[in-house]
Structures are given as C-alpha cells and as structure tokens.
PDB file of N, CA and C in Angstrom:
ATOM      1  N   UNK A   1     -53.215  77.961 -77.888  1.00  0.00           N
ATOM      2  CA  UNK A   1     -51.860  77.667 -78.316  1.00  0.00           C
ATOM      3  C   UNK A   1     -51.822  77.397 -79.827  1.00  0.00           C
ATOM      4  N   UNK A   2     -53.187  77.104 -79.941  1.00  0.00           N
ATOM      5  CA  UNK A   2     -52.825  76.154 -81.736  1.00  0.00           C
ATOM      6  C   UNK A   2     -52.850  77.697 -82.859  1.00  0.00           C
ATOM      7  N   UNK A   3     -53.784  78.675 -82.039  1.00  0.00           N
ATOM      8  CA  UNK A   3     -54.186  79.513 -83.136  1.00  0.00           C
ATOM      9  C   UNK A   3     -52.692  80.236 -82.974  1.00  0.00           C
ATOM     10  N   UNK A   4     -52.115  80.608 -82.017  1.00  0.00           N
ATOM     11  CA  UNK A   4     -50.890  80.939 -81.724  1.00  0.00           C
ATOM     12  C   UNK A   4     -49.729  80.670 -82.478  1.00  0.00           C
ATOM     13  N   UNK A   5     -49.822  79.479 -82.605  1.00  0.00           N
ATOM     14  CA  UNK A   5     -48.211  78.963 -83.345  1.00  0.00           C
ATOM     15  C   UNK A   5     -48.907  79.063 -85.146  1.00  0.00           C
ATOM     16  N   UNK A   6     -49.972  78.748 -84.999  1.00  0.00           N
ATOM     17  CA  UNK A   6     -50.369  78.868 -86.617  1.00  0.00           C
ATOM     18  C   UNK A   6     -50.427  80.657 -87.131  1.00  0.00           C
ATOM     19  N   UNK A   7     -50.853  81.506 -86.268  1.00  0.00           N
ATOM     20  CA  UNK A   7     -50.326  83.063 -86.339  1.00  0.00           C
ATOM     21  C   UNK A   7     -48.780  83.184 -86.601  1.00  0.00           C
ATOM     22  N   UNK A   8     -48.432  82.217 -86.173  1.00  0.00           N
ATOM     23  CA  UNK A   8     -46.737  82.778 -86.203  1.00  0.00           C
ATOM     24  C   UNK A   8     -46.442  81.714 -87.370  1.00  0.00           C
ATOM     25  N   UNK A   9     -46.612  81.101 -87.923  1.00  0.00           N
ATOM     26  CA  UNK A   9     -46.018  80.374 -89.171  1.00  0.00           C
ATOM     27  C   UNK A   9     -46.785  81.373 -90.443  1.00  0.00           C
ATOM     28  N   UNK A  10     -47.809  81.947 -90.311  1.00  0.00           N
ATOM     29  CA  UNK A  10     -48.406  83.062 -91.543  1.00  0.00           C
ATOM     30  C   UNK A  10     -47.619  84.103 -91.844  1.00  0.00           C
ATOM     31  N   UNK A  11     -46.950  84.796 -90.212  1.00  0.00           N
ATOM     32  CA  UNK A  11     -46.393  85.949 -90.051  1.00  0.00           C
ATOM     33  C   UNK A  11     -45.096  85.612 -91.042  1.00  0.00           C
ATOM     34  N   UNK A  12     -44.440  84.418 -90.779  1.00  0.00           N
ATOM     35  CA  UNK A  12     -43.173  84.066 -91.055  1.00  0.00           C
ATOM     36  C   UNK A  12     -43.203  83.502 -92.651  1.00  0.00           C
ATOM     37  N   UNK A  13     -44.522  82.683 -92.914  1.00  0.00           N
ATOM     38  CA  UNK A  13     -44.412  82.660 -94.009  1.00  0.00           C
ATOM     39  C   UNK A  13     -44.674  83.852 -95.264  1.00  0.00           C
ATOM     40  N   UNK A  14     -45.278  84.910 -94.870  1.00  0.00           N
ATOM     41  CA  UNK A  14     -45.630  85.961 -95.363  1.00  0.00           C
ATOM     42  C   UNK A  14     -43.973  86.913 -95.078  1.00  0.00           C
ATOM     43  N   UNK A  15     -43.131  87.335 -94.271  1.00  0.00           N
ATOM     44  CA  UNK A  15     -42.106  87.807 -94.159  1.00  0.00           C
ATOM     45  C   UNK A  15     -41.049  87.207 -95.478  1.00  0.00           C
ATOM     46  N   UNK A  16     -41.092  86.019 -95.337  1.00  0.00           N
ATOM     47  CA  UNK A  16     -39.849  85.476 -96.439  1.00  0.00           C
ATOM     48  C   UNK A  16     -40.640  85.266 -97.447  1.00  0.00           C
ATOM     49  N   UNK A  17     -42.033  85.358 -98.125  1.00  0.00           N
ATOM     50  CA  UNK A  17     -42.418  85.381 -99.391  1.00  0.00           C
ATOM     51  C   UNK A  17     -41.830  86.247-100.708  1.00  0.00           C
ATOM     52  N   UNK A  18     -41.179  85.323-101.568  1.00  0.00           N
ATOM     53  CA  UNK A  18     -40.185  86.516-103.166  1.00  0.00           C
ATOM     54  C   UNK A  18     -41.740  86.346-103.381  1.00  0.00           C
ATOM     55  N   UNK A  19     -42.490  85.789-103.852  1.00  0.00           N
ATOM     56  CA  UNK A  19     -43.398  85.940-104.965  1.00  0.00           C
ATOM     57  C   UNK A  19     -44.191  87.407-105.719  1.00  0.00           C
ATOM     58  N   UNK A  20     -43.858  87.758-104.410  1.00  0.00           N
ATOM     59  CA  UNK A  20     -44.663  89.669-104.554  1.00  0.00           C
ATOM     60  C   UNK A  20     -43.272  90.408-104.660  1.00  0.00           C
ATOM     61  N   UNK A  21     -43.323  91.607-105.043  1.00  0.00           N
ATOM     62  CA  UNK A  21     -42.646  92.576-105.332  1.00  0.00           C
ATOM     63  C   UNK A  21     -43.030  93.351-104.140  1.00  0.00           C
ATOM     64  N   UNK A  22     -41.735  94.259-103.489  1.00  0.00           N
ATOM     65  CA  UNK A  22     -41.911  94.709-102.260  1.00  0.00           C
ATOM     66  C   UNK A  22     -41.066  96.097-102.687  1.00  0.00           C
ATOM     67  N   UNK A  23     -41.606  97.402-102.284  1.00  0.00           N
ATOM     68  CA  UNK A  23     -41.237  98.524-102.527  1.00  0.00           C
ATOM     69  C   UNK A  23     -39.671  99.032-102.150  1.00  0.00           C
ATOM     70  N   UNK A  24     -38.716  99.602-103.141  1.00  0.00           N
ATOM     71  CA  UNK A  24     -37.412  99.873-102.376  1.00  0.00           C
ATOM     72  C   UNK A  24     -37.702 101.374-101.638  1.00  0.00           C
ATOM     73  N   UNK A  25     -37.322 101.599-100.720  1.00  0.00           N
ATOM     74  CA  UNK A  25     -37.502 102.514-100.170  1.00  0.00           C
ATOM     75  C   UNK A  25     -36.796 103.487-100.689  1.00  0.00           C
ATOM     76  N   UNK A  26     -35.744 103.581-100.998  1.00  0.00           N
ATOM     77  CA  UNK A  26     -34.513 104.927-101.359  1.00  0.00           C
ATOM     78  C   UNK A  26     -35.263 104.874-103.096  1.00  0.00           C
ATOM     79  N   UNK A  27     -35.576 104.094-103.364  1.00  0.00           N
ATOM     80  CA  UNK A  27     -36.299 104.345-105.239  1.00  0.00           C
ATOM     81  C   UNK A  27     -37.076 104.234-105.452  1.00  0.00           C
ATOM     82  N   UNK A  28     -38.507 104.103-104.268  1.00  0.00           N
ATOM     83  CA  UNK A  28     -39.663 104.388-104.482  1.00  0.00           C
ATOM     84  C   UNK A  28     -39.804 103.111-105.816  1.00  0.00           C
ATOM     85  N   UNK A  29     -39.077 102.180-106.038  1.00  0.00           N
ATOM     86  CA  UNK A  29     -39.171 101.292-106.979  1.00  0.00           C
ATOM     87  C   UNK A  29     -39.631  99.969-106.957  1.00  0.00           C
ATOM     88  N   UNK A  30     -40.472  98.931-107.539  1.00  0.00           N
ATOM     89  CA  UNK A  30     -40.442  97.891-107.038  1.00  0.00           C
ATOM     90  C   UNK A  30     -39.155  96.852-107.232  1.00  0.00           C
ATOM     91  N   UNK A  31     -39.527  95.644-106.408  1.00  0.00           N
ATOM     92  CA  UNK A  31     -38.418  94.706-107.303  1.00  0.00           C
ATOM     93  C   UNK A  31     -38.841  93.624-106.658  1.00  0.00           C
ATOM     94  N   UNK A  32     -38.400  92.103-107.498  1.00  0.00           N
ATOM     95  CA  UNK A  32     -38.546  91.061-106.800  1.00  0.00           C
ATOM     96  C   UNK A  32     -37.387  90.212-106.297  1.00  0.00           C
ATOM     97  N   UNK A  33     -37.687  89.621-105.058  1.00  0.00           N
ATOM     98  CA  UNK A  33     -36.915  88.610-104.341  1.00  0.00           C
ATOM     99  C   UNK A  33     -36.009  88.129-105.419  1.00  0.00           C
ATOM    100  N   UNK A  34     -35.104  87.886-105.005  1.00  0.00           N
ATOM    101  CA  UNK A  34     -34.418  87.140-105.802  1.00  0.00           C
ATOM    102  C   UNK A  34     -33.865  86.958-107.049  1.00  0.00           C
ATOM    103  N   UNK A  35     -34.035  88.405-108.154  1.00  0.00           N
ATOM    104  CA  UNK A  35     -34.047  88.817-109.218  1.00  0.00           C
ATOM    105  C   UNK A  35     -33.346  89.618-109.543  1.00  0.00           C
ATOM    106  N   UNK A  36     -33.058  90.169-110.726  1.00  0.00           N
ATOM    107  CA  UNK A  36     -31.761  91.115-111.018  1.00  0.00           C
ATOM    108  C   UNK A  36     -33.244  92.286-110.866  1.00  0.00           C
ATOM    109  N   UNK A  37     -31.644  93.819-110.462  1.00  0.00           N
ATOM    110  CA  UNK A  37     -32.114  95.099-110.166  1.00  0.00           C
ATOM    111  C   UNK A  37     -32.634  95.752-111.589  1.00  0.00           C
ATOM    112  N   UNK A  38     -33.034  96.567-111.765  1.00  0.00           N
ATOM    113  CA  UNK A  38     -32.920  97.556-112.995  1.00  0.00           C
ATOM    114  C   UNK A  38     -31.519  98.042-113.385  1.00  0.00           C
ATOM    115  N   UNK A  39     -31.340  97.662-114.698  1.00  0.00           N
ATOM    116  CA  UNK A  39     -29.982  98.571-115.238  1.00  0.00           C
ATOM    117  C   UNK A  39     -29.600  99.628-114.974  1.00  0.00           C
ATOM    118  N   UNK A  40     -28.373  99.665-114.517  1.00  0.00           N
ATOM    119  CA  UNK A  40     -27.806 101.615-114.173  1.00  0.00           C
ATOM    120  C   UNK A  40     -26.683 101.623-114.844  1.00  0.00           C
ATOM    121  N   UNK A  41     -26.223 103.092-115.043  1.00  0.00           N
ATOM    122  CA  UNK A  41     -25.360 102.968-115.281  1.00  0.00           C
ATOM    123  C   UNK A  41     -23.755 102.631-114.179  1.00  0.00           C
ATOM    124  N   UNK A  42     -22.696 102.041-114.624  1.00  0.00           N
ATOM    125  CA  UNK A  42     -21.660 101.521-113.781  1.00  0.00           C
ATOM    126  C   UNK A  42     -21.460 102.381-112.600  1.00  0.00           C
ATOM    127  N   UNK A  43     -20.961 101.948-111.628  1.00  0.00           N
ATOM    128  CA  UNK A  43     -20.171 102.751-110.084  1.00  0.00           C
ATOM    129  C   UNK A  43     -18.905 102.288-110.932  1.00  0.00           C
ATOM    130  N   UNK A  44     -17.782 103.062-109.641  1.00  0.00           N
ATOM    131  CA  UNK A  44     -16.599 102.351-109.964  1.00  0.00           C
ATOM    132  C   UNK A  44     -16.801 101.089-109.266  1.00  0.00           C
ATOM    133  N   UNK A  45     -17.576 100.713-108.247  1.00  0.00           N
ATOM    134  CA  UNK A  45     -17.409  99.002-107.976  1.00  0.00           C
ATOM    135  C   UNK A  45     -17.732  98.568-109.029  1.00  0.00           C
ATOM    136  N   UNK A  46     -18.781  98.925-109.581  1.00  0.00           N
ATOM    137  CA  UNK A  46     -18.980  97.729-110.989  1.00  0.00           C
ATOM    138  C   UNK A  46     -17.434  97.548-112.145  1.00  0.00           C
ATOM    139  N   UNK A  47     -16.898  98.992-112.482  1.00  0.00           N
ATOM    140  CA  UNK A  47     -16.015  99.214-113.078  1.00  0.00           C
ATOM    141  C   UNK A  47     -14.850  98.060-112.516  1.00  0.00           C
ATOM    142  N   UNK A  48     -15.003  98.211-111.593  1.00  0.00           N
ATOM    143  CA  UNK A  48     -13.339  97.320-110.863  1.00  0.00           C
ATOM    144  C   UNK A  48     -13.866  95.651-110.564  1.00  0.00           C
ATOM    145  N   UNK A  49     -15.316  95.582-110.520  1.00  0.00           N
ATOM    146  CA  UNK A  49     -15.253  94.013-110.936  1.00  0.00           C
ATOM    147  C   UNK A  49     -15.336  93.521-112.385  1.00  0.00           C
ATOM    148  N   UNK A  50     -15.583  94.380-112.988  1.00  0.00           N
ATOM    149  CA  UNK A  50     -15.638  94.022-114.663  1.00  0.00           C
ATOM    150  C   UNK A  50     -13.932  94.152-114.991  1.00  0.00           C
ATOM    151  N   UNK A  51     -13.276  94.488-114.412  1.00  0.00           N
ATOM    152  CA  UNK A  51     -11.261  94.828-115.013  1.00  0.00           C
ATOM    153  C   UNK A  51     -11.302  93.351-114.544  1.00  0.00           C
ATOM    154  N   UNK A  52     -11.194  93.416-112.987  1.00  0.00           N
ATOM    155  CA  UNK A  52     -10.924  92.350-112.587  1.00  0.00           C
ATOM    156  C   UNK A  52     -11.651  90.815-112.956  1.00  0.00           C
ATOM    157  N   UNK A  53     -12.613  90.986-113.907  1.00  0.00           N
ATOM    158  CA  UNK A  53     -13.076  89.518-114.246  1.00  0.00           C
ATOM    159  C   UNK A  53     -12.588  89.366-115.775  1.00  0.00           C
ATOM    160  N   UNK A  54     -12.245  90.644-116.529  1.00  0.00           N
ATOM    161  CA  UNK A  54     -11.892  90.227-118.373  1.00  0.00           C
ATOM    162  C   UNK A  54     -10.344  90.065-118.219  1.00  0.00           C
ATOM    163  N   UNK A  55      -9.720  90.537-116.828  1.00  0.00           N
ATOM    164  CA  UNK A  55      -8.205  90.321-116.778  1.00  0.00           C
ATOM    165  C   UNK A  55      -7.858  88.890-117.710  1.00  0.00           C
ATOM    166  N   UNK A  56      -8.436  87.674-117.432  1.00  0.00           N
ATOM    167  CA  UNK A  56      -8.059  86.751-118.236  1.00  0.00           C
ATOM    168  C   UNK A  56      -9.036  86.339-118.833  1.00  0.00           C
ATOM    169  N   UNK A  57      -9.552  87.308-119.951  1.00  0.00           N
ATOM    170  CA  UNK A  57     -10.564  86.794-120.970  1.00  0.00           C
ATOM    171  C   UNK A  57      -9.576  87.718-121.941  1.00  0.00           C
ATOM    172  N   UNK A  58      -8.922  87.500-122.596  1.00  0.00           N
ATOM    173  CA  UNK A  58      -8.717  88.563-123.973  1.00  0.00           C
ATOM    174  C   UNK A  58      -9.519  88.644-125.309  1.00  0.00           C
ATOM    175  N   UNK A  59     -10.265  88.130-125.162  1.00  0.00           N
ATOM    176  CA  UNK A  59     -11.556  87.859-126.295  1.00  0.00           C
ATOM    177  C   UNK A  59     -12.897  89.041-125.882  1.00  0.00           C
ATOM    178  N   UNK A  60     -12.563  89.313-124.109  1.00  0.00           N
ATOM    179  CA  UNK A  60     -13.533  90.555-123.866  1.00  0.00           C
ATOM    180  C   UNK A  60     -12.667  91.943-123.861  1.00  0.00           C
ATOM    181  N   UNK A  61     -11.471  92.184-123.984  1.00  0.00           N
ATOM    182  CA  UNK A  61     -10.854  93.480-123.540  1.00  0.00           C
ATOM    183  C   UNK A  61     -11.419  94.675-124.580  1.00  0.00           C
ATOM    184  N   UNK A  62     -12.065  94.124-125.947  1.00  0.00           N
ATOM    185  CA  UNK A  62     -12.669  95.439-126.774  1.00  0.00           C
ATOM    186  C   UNK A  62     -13.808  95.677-126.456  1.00  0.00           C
ATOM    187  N   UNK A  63     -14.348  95.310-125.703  1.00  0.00           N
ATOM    188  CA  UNK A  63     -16.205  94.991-125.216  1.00  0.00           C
ATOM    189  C   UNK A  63     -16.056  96.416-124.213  1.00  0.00           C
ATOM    190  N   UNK A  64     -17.412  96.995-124.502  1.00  0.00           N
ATOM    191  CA  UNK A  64     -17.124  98.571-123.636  1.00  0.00           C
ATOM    192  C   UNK A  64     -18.229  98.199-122.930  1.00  0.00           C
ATOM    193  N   UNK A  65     -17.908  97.965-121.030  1.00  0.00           N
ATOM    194  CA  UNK A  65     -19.787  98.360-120.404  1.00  0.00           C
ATOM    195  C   UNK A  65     -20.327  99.395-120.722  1.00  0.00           C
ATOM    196  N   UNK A  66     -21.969  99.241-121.018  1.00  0.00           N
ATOM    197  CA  UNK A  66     -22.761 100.413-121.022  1.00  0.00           C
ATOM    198  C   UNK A  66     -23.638 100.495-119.554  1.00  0.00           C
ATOM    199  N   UNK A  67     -23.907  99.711-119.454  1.00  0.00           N
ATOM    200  CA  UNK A  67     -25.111  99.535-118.064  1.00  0.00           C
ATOM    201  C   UNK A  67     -24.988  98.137-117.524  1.00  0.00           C
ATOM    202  N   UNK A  68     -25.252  98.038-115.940  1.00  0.00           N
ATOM    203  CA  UNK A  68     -24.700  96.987-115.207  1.00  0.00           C
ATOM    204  C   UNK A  68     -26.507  96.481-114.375  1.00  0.00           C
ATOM    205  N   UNK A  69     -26.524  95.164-114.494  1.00  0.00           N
ATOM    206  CA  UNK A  69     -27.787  95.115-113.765  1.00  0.00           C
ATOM    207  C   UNK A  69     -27.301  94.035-112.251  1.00  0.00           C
ATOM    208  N   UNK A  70     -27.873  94.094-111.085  1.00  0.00           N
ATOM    209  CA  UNK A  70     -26.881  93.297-110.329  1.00  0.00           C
ATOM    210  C   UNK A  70     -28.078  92.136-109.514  1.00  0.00           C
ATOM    211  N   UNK A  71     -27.701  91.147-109.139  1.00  0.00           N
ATOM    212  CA  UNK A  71     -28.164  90.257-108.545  1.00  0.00           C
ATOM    213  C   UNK A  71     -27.638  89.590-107.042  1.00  0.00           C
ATOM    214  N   UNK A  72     -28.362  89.737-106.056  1.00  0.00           N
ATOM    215  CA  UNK A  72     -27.477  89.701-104.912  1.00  0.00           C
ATOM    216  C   UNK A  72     -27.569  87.758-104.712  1.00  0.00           C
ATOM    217  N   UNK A  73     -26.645  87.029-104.738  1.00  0.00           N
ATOM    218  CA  UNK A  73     -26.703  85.824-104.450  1.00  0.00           C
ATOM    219  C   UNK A  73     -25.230  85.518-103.366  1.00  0.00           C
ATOM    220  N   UNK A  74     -25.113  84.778-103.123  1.00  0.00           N
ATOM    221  CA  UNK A  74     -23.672  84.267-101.995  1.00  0.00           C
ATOM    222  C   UNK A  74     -22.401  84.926-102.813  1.00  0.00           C
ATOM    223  N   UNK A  75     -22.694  86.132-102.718  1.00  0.00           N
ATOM    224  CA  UNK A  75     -21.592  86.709-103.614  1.00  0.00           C
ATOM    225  C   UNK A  75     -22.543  87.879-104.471  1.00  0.00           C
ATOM    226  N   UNK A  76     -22.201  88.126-105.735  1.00  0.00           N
ATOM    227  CA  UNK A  76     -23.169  88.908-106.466  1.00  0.00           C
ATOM    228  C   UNK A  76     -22.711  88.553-108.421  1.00  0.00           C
ATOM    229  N   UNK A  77     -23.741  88.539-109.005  1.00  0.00           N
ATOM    230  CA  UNK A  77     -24.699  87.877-109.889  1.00  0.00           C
ATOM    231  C   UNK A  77     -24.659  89.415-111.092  1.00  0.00           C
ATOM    232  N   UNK A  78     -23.628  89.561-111.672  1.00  0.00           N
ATOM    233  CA  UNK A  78     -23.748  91.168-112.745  1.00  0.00           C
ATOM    234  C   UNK A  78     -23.750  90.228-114.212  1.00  0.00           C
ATOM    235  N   UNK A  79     -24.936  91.632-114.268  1.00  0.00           N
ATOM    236  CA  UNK A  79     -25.237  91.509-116.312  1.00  0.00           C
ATOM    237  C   UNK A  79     -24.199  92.186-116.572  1.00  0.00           C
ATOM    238  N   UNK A  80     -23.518  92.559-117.559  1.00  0.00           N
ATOM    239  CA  UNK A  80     -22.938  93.902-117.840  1.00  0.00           C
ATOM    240  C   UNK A  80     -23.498  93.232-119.835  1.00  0.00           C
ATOM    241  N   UNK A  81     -24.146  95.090-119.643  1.00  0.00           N
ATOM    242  CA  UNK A  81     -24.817  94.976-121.272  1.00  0.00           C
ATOM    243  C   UNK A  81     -23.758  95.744-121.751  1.00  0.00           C
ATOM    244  N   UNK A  82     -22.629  95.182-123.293  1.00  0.00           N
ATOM    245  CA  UNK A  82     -21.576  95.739-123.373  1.00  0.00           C
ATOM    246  C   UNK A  82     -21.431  96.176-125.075  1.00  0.00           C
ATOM    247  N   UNK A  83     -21.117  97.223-125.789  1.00  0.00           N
ATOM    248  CA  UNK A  83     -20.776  96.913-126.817  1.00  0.00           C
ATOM    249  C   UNK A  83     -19.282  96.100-127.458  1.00  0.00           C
ATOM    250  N   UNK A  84     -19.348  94.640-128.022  1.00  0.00           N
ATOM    251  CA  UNK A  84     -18.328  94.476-128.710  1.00  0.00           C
ATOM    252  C   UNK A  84     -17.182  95.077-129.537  1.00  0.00           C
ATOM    253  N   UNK A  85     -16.234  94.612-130.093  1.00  0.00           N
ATOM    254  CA  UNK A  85     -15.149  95.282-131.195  1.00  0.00           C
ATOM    255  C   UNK A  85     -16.226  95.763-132.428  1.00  0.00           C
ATOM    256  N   UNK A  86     -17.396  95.022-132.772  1.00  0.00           N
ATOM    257  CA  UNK A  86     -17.898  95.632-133.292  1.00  0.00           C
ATOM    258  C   UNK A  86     -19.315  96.746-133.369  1.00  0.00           C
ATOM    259  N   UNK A  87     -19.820  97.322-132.265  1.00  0.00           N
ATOM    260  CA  UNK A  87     -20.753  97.877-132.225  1.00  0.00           C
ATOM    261  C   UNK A  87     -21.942  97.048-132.039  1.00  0.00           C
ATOM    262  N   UNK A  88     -21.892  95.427-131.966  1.00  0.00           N
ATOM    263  CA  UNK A  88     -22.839  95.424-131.429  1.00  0.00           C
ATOM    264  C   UNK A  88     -23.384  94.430-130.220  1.00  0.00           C
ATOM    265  N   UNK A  89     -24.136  94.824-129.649  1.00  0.00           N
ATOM    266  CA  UNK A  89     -24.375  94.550-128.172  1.00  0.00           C
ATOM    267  C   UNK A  89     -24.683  93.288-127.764  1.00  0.00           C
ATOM    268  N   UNK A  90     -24.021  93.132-126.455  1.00  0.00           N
ATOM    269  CA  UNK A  90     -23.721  91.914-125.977  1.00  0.00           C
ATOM    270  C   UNK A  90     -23.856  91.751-124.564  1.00  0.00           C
ATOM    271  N   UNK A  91     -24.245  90.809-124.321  1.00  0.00           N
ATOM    272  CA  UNK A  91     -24.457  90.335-122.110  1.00  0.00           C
ATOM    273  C   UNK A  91     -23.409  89.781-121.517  1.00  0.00           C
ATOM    274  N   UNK A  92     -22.529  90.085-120.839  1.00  0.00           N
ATOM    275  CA  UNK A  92     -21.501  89.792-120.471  1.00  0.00           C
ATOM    276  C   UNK A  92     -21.640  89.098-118.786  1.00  0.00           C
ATOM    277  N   UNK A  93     -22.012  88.222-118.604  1.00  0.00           N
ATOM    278  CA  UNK A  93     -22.256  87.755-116.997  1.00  0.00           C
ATOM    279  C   UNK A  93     -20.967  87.305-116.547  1.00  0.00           C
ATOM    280  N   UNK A  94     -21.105  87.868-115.079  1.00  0.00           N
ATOM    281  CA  UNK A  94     -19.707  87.840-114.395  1.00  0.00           C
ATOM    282  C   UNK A  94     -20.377  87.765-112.897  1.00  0.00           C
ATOM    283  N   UNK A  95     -19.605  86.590-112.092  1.00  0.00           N
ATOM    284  CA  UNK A  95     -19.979  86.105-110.714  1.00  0.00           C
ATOM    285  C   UNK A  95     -18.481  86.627-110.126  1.00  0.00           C
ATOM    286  N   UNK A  96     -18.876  87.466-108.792  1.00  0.00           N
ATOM    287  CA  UNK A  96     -18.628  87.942-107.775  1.00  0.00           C
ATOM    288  C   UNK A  96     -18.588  87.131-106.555  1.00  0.00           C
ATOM    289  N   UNK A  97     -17.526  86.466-105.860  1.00  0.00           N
ATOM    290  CA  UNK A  97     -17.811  85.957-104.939  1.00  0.00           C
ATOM    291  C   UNK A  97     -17.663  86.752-103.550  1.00  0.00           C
ATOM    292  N   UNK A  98     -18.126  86.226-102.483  1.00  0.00           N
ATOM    293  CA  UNK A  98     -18.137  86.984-100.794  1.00  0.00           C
ATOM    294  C   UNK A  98     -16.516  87.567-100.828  1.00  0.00           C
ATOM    295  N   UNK A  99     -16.305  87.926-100.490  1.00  0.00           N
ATOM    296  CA  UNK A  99     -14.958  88.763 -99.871  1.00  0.00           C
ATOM    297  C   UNK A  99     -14.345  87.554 -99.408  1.00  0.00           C
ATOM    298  N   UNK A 100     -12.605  87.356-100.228  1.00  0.00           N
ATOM    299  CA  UNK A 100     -11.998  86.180 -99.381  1.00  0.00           C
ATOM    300  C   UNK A 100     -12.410  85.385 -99.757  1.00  0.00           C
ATOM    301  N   UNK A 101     -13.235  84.962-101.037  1.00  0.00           N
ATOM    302  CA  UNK A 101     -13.303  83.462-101.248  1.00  0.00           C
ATOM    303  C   UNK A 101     -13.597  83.573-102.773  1.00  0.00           C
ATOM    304  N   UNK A 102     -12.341  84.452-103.371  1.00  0.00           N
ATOM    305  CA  UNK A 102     -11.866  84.307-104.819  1.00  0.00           C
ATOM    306  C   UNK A 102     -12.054  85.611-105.364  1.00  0.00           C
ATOM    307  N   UNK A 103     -11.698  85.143-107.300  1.00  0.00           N
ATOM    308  CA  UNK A 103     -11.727  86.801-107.618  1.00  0.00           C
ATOM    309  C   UNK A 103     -12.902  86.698-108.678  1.00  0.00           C
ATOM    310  N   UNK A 104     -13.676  87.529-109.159  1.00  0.00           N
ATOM    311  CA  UNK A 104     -14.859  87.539-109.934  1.00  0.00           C
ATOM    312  C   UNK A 104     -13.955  87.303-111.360  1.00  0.00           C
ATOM    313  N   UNK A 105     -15.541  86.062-112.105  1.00  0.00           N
ATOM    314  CA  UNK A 105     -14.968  85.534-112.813  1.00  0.00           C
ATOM    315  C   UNK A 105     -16.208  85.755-113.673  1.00  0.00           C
ATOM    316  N   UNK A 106     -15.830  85.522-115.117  1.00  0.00           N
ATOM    317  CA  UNK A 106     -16.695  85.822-116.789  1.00  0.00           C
ATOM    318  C   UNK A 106     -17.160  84.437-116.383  1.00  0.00           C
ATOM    319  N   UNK A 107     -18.818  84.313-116.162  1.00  0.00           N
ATOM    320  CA  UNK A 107     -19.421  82.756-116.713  1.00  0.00           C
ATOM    321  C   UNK A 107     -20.045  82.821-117.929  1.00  0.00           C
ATOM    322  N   UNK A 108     -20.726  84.011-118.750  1.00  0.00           N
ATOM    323  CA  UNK A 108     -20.872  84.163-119.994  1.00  0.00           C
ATOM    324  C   UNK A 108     -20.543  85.134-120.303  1.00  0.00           C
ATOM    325  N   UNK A 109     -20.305  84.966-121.752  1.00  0.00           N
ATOM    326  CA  UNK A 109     -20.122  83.817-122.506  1.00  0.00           C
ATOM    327  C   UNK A 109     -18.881  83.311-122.089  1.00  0.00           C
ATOM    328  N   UNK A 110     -18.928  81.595-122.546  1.00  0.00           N
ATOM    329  CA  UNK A 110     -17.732  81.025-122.117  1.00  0.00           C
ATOM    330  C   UNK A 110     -16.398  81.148-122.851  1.00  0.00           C
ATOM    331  N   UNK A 111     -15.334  80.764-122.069  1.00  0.00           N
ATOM    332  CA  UNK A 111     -14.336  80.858-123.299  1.00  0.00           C
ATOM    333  C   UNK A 111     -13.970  80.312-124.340  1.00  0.00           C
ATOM    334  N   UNK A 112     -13.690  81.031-125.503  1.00  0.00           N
ATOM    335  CA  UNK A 112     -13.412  80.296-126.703  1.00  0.00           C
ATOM    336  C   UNK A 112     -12.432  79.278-127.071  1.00  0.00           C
TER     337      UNK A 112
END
C-alpha cells in the first residue's frame, strides 16, 4: 500500500510540474508552465481585445500593435509590443478577464 500511494503522489507530482518545458504539439515548440507564449503576429481576437482595452486610454490611440505575446491566467495576460506617436517601441500590457466578468483593461503603463 505504502509503495502504492507514494507511486501515485510522483505520478501527480511529476504531471503538474511548470519547472520543465513541455513540447507544444501543433509547434513542435517548447514552452513553460505558466509563462508568456512566443510573439506572433495579432489574430483579430488580439485586434478586438486591444480596441476594446485603449477605448478609454486616449494617451494609447496613436500606439500601432506589432506583435502580441499571450499568457493564459484566470482570464488572459497580453504583451502587445507597439509602436508609439513616435516610432518608438513600447509594451503595452492589457488583462483579459473570463467571459462575463468584465471588459479587458490597459494595466501598463498606467494612466497619466
């Protein structure tokens, strides 16, 4: 029984381990637990949560996305790497919440 239940706490602790990087299957890519993806360029989902989060920032409406990196947390966790009014580049973080429990909002930079 003992080696039994201690087999099954390895199995389980080895299943939920972030510490290693675990292969994506569709990108042959690695990635880790809990971490932002590799930069791509935008979907229109990214496109329509970035409108919908500078709607009330007017300090971001000249900022152009170039590439979006995403983070899956109780909701979702986007870089957006953007050029400013003036050409030069900037990280624009914006939190996504679950469906039904608000609208994605700019946490950086904060507002002026």
């Amino acid at each position: 029984m003992y080696k039994y239940i201690i087999s099954v706490l390895l199995l389980v602790a080895s299943a939920c381990s972030c510490n290693s990087t675990k292969p994506d299957s569709q990108t042959n890519e690695e990635f880790l637990c809990g971490g932002y993806g590799k930069e791509t360029p935008l979907e229109s989902e990214d496109s329509a949560v970035w409108n919908a989060a500078i709607a009330s920032r007017p300090d971001l409406k000249d900022c152009k996305p170039l590439v979006v990196s995403r983070q899956v947390v109780a909701g979702m966790n986007y870089d957006f790497t953007c050029n400013d009014k003036n050409g030069k580049k900037i990280t624009v973080k914006v939190f996504a919440p679950l469906p039904g429990e608000g609208s994605p909002e700019v946490t950086y930079p904060r507002k002026p």
